[in-house]
PDB file of N, CA and C in Angstrom:
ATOM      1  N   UNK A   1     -15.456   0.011  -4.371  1.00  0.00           N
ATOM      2  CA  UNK A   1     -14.416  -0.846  -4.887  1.00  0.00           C
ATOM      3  C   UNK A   1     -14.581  -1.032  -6.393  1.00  0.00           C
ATOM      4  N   UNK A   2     -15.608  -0.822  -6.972  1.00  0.00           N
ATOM      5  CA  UNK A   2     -15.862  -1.241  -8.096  1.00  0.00           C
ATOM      6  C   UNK A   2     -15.423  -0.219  -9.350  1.00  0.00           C
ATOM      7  N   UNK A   3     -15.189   0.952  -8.705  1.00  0.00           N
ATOM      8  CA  UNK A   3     -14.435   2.078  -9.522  1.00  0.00           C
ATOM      9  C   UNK A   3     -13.169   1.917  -9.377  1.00  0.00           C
ATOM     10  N   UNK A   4     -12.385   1.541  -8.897  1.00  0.00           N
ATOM     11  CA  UNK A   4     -10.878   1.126  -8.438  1.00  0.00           C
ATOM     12  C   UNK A   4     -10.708  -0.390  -9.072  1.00  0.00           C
ATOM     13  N   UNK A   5     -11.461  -1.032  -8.673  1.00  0.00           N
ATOM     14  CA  UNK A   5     -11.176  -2.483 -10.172  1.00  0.00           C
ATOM     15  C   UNK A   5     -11.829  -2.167 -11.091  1.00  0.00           C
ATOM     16  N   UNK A   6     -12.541  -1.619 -11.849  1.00  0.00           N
ATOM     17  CA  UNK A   6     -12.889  -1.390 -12.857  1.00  0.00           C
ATOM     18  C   UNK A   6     -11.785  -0.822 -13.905  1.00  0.00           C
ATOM     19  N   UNK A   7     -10.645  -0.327 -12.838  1.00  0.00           N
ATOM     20  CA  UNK A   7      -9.559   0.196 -13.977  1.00  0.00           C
ATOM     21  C   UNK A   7      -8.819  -1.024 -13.925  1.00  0.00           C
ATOM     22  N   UNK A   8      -8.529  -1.777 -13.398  1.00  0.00           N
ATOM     23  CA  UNK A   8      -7.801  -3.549 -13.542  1.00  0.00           C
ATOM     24  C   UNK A   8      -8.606  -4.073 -13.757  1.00  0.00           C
ATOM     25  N   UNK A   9      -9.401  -4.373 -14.671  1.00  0.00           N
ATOM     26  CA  UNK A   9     -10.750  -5.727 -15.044  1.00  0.00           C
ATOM     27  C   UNK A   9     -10.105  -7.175 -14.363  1.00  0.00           C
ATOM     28  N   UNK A  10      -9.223  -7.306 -14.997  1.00  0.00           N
ATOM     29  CA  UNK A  10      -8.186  -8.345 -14.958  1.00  0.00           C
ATOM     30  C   UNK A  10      -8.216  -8.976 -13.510  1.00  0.00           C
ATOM     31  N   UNK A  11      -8.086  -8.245 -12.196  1.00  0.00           N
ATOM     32  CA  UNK A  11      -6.997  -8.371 -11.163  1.00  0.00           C
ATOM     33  C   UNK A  11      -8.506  -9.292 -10.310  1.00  0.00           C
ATOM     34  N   UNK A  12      -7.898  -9.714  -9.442  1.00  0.00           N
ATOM     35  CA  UNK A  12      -9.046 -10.311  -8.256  1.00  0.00           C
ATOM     36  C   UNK A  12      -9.233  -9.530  -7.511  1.00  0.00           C
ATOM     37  N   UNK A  13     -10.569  -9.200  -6.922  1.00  0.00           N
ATOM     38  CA  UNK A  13     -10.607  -8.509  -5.803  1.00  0.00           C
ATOM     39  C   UNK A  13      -9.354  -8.489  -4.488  1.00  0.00           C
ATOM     40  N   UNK A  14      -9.545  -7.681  -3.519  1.00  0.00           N
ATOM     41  CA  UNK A  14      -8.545  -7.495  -1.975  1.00  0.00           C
ATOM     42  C   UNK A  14      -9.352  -8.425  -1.290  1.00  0.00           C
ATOM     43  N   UNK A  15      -8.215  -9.191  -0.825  1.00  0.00           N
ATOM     44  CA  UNK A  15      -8.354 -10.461   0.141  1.00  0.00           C
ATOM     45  C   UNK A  15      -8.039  -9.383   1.143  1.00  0.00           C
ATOM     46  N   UNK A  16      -8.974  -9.953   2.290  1.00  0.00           N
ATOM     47  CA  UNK A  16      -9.181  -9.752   3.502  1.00  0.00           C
ATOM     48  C   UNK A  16      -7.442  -9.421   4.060  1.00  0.00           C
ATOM     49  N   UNK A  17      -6.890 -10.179   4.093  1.00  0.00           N
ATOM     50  CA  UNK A  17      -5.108 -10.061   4.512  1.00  0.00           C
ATOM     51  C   UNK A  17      -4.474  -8.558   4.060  1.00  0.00           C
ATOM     52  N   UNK A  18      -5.296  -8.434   2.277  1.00  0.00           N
ATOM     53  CA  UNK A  18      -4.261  -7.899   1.898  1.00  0.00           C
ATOM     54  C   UNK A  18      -4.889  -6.091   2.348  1.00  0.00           C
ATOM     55  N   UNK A  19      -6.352  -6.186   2.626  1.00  0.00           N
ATOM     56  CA  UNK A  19      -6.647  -4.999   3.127  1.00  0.00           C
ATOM     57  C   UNK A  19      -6.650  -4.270   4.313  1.00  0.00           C
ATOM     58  N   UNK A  20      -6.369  -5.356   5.193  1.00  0.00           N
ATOM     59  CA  UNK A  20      -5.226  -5.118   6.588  1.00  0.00           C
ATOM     60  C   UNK A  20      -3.982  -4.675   6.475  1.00  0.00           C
ATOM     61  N   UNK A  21      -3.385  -5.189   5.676  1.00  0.00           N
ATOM     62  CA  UNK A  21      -2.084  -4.963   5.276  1.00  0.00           C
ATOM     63  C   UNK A  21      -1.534  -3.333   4.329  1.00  0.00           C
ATOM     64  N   UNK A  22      -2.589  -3.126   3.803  1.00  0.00           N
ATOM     65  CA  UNK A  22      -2.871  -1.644   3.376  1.00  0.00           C
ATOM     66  C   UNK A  22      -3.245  -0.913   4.309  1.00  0.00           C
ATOM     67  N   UNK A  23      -3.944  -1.082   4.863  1.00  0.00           N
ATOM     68  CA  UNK A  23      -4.243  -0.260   6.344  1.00  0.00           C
ATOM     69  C   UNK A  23      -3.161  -0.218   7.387  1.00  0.00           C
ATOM     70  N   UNK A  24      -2.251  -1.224   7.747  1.00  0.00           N
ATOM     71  CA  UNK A  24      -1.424  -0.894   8.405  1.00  0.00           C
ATOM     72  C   UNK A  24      -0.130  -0.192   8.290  1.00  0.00           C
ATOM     73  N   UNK A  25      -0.061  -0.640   6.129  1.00  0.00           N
ATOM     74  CA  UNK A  25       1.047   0.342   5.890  1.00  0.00           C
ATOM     75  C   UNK A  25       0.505   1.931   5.974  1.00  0.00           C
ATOM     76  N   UNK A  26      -0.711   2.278   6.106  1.00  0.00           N
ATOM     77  CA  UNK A  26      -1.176   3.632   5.480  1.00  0.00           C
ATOM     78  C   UNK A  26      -1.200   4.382   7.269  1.00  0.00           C
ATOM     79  N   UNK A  27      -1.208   3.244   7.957  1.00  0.00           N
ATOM     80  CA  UNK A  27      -1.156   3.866   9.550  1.00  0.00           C
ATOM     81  C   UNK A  27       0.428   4.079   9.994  1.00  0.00           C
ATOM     82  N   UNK A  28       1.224   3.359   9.410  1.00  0.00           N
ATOM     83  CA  UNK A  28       2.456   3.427   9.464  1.00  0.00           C
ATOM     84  C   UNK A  28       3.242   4.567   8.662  1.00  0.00           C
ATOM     85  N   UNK A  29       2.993   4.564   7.724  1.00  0.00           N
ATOM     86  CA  UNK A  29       3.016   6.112   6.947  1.00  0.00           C
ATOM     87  C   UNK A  29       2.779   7.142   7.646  1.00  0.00           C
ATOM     88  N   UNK A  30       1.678   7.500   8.385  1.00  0.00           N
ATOM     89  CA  UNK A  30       0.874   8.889   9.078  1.00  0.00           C
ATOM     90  C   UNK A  30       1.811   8.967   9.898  1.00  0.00           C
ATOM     91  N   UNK A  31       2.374   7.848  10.833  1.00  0.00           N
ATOM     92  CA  UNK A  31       2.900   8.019  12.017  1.00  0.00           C
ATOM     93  C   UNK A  31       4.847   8.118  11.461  1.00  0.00           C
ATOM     94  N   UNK A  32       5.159   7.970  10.502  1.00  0.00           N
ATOM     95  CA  UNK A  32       6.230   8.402   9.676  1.00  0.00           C
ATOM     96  C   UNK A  32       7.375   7.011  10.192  1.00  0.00           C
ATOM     97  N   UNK A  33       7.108   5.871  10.273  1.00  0.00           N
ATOM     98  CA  UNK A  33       7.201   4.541  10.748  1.00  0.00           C
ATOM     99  C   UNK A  33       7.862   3.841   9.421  1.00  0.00           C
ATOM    100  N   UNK A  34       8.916   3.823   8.924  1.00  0.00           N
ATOM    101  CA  UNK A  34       8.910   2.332   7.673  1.00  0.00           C
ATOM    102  C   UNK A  34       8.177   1.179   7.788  1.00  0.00           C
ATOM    103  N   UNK A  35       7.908   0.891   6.629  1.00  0.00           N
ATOM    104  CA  UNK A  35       7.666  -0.569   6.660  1.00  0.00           C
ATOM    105  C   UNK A  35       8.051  -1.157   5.733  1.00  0.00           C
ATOM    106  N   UNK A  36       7.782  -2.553   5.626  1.00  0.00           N
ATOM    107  CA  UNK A  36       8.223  -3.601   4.459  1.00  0.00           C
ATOM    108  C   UNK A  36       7.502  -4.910   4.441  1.00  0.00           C
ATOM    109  N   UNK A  37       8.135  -5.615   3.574  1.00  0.00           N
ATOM    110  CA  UNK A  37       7.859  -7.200   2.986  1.00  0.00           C
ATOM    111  C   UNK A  37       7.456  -7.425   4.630  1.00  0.00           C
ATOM    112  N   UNK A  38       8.157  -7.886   5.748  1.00  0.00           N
ATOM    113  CA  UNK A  38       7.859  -8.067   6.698  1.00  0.00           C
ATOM    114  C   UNK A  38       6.859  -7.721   7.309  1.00  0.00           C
ATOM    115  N   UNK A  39       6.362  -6.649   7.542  1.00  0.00           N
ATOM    116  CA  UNK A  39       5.501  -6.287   7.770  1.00  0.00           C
ATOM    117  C   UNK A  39       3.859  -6.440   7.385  1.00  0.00           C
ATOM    118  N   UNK A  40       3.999  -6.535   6.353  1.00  0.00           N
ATOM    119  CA  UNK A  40       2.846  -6.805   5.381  1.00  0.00           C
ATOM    120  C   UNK A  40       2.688  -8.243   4.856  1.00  0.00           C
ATOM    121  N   UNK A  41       3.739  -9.215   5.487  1.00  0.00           N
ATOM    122  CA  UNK A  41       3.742 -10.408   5.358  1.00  0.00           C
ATOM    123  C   UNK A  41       3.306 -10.834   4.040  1.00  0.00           C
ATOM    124  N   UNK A  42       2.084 -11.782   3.524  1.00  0.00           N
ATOM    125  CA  UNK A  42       1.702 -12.306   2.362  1.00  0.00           C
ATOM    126  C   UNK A  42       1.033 -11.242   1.526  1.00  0.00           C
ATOM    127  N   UNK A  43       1.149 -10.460   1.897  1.00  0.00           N
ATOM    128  CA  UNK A  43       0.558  -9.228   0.650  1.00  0.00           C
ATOM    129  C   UNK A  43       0.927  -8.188  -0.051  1.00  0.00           C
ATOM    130  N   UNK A  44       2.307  -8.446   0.292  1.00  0.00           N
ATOM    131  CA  UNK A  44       3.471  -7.780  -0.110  1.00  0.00           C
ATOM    132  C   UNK A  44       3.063  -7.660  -1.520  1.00  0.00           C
ATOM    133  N   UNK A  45       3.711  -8.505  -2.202  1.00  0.00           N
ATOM    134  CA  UNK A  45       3.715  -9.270  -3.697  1.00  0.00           C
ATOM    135  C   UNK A  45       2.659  -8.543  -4.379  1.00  0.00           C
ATOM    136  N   UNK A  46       1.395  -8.432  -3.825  1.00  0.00           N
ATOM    137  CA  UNK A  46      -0.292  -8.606  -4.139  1.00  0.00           C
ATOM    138  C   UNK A  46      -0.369  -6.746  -4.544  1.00  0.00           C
ATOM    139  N   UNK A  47      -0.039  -6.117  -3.091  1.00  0.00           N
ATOM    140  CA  UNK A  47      -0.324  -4.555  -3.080  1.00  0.00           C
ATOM    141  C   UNK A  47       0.365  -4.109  -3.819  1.00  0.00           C
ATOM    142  N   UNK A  48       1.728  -4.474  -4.584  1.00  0.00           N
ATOM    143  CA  UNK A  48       3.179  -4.238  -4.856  1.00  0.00           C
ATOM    144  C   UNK A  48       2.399  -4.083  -6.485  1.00  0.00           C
ATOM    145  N   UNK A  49       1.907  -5.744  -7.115  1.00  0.00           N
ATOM    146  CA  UNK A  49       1.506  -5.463  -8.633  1.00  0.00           C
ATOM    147  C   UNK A  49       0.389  -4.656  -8.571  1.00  0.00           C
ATOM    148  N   UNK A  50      -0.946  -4.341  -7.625  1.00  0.00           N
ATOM    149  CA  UNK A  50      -1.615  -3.586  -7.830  1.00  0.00           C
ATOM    150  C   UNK A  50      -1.377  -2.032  -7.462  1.00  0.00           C
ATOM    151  N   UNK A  51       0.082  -1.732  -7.530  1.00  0.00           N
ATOM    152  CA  UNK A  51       0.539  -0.291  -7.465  1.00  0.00           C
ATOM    153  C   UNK A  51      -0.166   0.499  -6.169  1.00  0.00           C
ATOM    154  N   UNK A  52      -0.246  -0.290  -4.963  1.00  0.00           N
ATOM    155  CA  UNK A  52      -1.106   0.711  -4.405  1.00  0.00           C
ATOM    156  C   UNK A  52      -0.138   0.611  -3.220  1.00  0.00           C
ATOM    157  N   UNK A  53       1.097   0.062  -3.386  1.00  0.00           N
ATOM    158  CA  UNK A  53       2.501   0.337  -2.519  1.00  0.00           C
ATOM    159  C   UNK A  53       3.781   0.877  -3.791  1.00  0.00           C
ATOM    160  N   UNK A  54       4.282   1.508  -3.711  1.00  0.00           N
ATOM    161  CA  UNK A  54       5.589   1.398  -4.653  1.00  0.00           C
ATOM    162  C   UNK A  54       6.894   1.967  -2.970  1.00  0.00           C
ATOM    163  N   UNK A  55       7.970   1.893  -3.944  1.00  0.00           N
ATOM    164  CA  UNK A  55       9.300   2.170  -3.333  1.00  0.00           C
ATOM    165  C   UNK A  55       9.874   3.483  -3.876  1.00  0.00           C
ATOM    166  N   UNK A  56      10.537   4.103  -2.717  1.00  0.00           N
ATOM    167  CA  UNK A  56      11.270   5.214  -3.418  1.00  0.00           C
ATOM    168  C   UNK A  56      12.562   5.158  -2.797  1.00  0.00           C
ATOM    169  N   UNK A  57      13.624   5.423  -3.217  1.00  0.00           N
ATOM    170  CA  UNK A  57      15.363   5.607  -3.216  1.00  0.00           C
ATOM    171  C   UNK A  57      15.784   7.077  -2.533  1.00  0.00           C
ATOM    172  N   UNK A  58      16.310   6.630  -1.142  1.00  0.00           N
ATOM    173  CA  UNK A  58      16.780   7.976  -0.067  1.00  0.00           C
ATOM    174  C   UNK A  58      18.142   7.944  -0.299  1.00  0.00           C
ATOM    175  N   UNK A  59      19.154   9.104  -0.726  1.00  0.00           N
ATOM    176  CA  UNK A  59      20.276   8.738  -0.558  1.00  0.00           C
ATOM    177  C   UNK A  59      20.745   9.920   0.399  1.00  0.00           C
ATOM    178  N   UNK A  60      21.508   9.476   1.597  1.00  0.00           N
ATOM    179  CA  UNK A  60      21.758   9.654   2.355  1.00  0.00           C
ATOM    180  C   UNK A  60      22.920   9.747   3.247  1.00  0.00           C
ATOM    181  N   UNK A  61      23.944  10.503   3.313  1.00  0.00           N
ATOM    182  CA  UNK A  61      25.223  10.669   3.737  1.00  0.00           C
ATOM    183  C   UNK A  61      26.257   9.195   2.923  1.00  0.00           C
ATOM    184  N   UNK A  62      25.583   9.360   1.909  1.00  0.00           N
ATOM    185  CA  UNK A  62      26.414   8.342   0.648  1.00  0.00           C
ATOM    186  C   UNK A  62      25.618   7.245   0.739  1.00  0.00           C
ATOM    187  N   UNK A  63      25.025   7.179   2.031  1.00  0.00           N
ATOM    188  CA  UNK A  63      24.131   5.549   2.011  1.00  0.00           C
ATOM    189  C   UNK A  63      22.770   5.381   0.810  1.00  0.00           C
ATOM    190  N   UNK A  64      22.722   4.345   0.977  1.00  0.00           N
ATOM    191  CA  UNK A  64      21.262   4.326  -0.431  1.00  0.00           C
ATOM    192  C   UNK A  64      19.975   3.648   0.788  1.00  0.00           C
ATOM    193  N   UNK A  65      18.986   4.213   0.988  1.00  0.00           N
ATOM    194  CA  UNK A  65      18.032   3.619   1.314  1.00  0.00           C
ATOM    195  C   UNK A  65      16.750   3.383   0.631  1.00  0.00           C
ATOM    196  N   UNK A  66      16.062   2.384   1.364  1.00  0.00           N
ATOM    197  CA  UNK A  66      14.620   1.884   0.079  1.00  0.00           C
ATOM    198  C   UNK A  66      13.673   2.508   1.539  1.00  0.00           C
ATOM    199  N   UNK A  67      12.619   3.704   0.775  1.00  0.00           N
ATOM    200  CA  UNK A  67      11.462   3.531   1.791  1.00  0.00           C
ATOM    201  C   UNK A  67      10.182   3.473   1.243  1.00  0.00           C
ATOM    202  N   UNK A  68       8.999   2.467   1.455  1.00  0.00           N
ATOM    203  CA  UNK A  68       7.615   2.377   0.820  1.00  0.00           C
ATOM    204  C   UNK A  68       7.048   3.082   0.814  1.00  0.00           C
ATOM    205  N   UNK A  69       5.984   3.452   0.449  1.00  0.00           N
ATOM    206  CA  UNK A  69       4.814   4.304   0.947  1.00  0.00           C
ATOM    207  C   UNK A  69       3.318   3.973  -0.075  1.00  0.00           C
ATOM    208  N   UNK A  70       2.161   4.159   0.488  1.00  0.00           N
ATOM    209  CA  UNK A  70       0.943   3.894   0.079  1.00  0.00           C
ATOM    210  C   UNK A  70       1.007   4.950  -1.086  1.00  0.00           C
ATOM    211  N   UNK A  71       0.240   4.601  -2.150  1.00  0.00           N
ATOM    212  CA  UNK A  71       0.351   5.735  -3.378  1.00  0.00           C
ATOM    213  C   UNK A  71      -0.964   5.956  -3.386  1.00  0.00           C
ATOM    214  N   UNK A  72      -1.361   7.058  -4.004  1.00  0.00           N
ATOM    215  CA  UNK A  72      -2.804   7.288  -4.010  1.00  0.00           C
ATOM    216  C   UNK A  72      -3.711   6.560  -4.796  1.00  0.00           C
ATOM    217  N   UNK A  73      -3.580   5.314  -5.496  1.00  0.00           N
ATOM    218  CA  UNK A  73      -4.635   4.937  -6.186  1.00  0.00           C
ATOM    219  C   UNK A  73      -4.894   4.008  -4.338  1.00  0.00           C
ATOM    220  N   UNK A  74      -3.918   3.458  -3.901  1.00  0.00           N
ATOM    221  CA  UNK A  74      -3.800   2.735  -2.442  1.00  0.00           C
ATOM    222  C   UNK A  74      -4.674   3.324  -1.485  1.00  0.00           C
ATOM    223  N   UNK A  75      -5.059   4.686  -1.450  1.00  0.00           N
ATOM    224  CA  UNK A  75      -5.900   5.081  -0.378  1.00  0.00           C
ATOM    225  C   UNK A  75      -6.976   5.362  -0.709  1.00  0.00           C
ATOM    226  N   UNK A  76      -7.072   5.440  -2.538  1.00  0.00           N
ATOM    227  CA  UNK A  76      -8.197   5.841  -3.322  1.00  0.00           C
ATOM    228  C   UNK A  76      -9.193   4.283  -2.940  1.00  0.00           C
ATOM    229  N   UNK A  77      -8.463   2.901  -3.063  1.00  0.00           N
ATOM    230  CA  UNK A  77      -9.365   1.711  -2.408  1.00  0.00           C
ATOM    231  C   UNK A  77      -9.610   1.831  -1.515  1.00  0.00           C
ATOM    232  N   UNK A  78      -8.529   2.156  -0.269  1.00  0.00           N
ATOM    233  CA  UNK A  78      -9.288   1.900   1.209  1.00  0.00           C
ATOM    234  C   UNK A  78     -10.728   2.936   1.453  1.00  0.00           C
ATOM    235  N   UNK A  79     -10.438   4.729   0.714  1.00  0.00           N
ATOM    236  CA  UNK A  79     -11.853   5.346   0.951  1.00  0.00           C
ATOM    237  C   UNK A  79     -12.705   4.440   0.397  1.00  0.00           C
ATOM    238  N   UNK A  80     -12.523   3.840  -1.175  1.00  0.00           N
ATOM    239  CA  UNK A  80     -13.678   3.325  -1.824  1.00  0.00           C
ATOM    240  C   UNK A  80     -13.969   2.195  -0.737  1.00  0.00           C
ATOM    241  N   UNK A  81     -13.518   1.480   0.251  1.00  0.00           N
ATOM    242  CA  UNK A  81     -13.815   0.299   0.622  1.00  0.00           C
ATOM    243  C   UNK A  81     -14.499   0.761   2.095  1.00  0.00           C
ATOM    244  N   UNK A  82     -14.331   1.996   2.653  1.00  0.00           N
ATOM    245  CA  UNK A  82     -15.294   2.430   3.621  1.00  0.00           C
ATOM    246  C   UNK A  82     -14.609   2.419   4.636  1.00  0.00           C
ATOM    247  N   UNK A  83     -12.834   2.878   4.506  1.00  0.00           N
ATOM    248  CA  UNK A  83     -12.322   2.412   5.506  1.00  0.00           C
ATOM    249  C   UNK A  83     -11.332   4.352   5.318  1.00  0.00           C
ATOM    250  N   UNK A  84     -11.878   5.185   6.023  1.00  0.00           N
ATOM    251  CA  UNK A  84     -11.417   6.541   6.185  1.00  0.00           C
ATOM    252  C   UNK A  84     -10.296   6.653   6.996  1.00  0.00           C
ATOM    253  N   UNK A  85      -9.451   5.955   7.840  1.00  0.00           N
ATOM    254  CA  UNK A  85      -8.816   6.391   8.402  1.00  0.00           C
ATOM    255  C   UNK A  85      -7.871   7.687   8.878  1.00  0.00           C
ATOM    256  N   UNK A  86      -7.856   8.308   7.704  1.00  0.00           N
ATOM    257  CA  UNK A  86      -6.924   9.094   7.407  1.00  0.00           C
ATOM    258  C   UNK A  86      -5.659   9.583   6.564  1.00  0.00           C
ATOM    259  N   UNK A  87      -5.697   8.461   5.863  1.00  0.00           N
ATOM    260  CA  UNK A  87      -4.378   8.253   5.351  1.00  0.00           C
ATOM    261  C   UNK A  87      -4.490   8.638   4.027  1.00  0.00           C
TER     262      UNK A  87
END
């Protein structure tokens, strides 16, 4: 973890919530599942400024859709944090 905050000096460590909440978006991803604010409940906000969720824009038979996904500095913490899942 300490190579992954070391590039945010600034930021507080991952609360327990919010590293569940990375893990479940990054299990939700594999399995090709959306997710959102809902989902990730209070850590939305948290994963969102530490860039380790962003959004991308589907457009789609004229429709506009929003879909998340874990970015790689996001899975670059969970390896650093000892948590391999896969993702």
């Amino acid at each position: 973890m300490a190579k992954i905050m070391s590039l945010f000096p600034k930021q507080n460590p991952l609360t327990r919530l919010m590293i569940l909440a990375l893990r479940l978006a990054c299990k939700k991803q594999l399995l090709n599942e959306p997710f959102g604010q809902i989902d990730l409940e209070g850590s939305f906000a948290g994963l969102l400024r530490r860039d380790f969720i962003e959004a991308k824009t589907i457009v789609y038979n004229k429709e506009t859709h929003v879909s998340w996904f874990v970015t790689r500095l996001g899975k670059l913490a969970l390896i650093e944090l000892g948590y391999n899942d896969g993702c």
